[in-house]
Protein backbone atom coordinates (compact mmCIF):
# COMPACT_ATOMS: atom_id res chain seq x y z
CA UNK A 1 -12.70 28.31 -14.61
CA UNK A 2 -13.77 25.66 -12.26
CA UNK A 3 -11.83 24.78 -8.71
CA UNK A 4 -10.38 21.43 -9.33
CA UNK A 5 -9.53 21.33 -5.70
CA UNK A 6 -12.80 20.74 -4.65
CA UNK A 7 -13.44 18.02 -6.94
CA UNK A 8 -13.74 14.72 -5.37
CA UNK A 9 -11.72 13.08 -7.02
CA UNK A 10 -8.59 15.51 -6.47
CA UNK A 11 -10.25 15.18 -2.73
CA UNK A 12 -9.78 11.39 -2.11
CA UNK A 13 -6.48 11.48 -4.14
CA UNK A 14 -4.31 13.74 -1.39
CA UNK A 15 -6.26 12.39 1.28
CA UNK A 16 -4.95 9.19 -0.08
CA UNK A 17 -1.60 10.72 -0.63
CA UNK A 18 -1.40 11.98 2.73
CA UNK A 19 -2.25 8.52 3.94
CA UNK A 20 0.19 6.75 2.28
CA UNK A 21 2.92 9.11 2.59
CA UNK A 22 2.35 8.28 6.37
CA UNK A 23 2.24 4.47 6.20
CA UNK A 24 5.85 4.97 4.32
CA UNK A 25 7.03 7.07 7.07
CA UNK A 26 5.91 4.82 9.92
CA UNK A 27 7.87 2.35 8.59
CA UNK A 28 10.78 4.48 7.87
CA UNK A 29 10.64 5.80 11.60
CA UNK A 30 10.47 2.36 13.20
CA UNK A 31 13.27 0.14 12.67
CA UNK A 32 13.09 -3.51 12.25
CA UNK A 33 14.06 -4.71 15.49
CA UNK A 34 12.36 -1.45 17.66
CA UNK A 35 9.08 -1.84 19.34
CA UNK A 36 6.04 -1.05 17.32
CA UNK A 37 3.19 0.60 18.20
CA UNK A 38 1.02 -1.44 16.42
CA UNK A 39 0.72 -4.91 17.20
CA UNK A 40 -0.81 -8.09 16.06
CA UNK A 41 -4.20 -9.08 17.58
CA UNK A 42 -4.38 -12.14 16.64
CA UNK A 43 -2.20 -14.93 18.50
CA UNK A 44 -0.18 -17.32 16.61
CA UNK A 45 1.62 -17.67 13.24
CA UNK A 46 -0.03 -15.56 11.23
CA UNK A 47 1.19 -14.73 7.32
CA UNK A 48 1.29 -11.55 8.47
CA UNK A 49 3.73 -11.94 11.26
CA UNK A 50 7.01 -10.14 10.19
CA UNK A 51 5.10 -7.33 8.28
CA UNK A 52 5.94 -4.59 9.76
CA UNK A 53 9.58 -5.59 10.15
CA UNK A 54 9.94 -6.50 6.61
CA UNK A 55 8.18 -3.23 5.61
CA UNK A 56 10.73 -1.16 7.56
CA UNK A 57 13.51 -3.29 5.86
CA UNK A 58 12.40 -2.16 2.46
CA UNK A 59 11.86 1.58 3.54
CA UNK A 60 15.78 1.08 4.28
CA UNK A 61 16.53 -0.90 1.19
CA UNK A 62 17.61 -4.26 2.84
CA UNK A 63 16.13 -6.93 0.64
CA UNK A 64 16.91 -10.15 2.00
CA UNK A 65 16.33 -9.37 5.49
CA UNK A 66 12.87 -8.23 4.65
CA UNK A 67 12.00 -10.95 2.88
CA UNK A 68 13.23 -13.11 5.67
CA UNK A 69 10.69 -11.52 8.05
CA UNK A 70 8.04 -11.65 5.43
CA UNK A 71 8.02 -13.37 2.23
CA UNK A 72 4.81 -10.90 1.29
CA UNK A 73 6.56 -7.93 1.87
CA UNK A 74 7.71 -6.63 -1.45
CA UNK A 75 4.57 -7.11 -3.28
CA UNK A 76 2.76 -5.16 -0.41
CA UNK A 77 5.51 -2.42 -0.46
CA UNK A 78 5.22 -2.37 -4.08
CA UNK A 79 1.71 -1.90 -3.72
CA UNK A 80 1.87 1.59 -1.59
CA UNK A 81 4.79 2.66 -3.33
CA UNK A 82 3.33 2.64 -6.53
CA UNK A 83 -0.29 3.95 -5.49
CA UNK A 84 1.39 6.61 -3.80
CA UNK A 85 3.05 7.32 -7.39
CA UNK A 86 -0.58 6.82 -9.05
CA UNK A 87 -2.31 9.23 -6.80
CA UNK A 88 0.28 12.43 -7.65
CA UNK A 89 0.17 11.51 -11.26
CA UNK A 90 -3.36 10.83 -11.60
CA UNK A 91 -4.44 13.86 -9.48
CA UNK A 92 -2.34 16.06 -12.14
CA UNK A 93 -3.62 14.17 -15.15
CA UNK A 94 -7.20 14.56 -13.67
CA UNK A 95 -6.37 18.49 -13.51
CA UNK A 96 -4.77 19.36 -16.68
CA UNK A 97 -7.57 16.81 -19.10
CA UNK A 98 -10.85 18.12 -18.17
CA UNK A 99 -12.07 15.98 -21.13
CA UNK A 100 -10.99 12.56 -19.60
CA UNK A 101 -12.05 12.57 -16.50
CA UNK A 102 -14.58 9.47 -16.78
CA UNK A 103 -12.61 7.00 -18.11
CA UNK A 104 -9.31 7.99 -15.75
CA UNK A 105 -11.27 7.43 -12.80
CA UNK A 106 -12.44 4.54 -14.33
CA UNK A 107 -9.11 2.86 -15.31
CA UNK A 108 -7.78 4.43 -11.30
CA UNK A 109 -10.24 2.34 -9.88
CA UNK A 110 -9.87 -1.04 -11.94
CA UNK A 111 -6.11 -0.33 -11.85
CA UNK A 112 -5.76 -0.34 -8.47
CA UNK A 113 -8.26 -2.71 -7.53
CA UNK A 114 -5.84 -5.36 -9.50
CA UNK A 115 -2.85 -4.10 -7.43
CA UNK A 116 -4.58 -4.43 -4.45
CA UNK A 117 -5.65 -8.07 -5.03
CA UNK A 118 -2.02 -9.01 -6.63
CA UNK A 119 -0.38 -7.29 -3.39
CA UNK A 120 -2.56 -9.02 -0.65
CA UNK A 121 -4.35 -12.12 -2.49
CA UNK A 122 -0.90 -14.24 -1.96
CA UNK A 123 -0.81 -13.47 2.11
CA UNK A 124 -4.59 -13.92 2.53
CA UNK A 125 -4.28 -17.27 0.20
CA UNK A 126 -1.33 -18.01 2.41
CA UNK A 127 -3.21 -17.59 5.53
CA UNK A 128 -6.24 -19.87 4.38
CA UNK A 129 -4.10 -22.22 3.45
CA UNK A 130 -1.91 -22.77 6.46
CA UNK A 131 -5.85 -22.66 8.33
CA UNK A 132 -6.49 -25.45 6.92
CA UNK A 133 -3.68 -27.39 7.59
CA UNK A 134 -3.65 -26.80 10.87
């Protein structure tokens, strides 16, 4: 019987889960009107501005006020949430079909390529267009 855990696959699926699970708790940790460690490096308005705020919002369940720091926030939570779902479940499904592994990688990778560019595509549009108003 082969080691699934030292697959790569597995590999970059807890590193990934370890990752995200962090991301989550940094924003469950900081509170929306705390200092954060991170901040922007950019000056100005940015469509980013609020992120982190917003993201702590919705690690507390408090809707509106995220989306009043942020109106990109959801999508973006939405985004690690639901990866973070994808990379337990896919890491089992990888381990218990040795038959499938191909095409699940496959369908992981165009999968959550679209959520990436549906999560972030509307803030970096957002940010070109305000760019060029300005």
């Amino acid at each position: 019987m082969r080691n699934v855990w030292r697959e790569p696959y597995i590999i970059c699926n807890l590193i990934f889960a370890v990752v995200l699970t962090a991301v989550l708790a940094y924003f469950g940790i900081f509170s929306s009107d705390g200092d954060y460690p991170v901040h922007a490096l950019a000056p100005g308005t940015l469509t980013s501005t609020g992120l982190q705020r917003a993201l702590s919002e919705l690690m507390r369940g408090n809707l509106t006020e995220a989306l009043q720091f942020n109106r990109y926030s959801v999508g973006i939570f939405a985004f690690f949430v639901v990866q973070l779902v994808m990379r337990l479940s896919l890491g089992a499904i990888y381990i218990f079909c040795a038959d499938k592994h191909r095409r699940l990688i496959l369908a992981d990778a165009i999968i959550s390529t679209l959520l990436f560019l549906c999560a972030f595509a509307p803030m970096a549009m957002g940010q070109m267009i305000e760019g060029l108003n300005n």
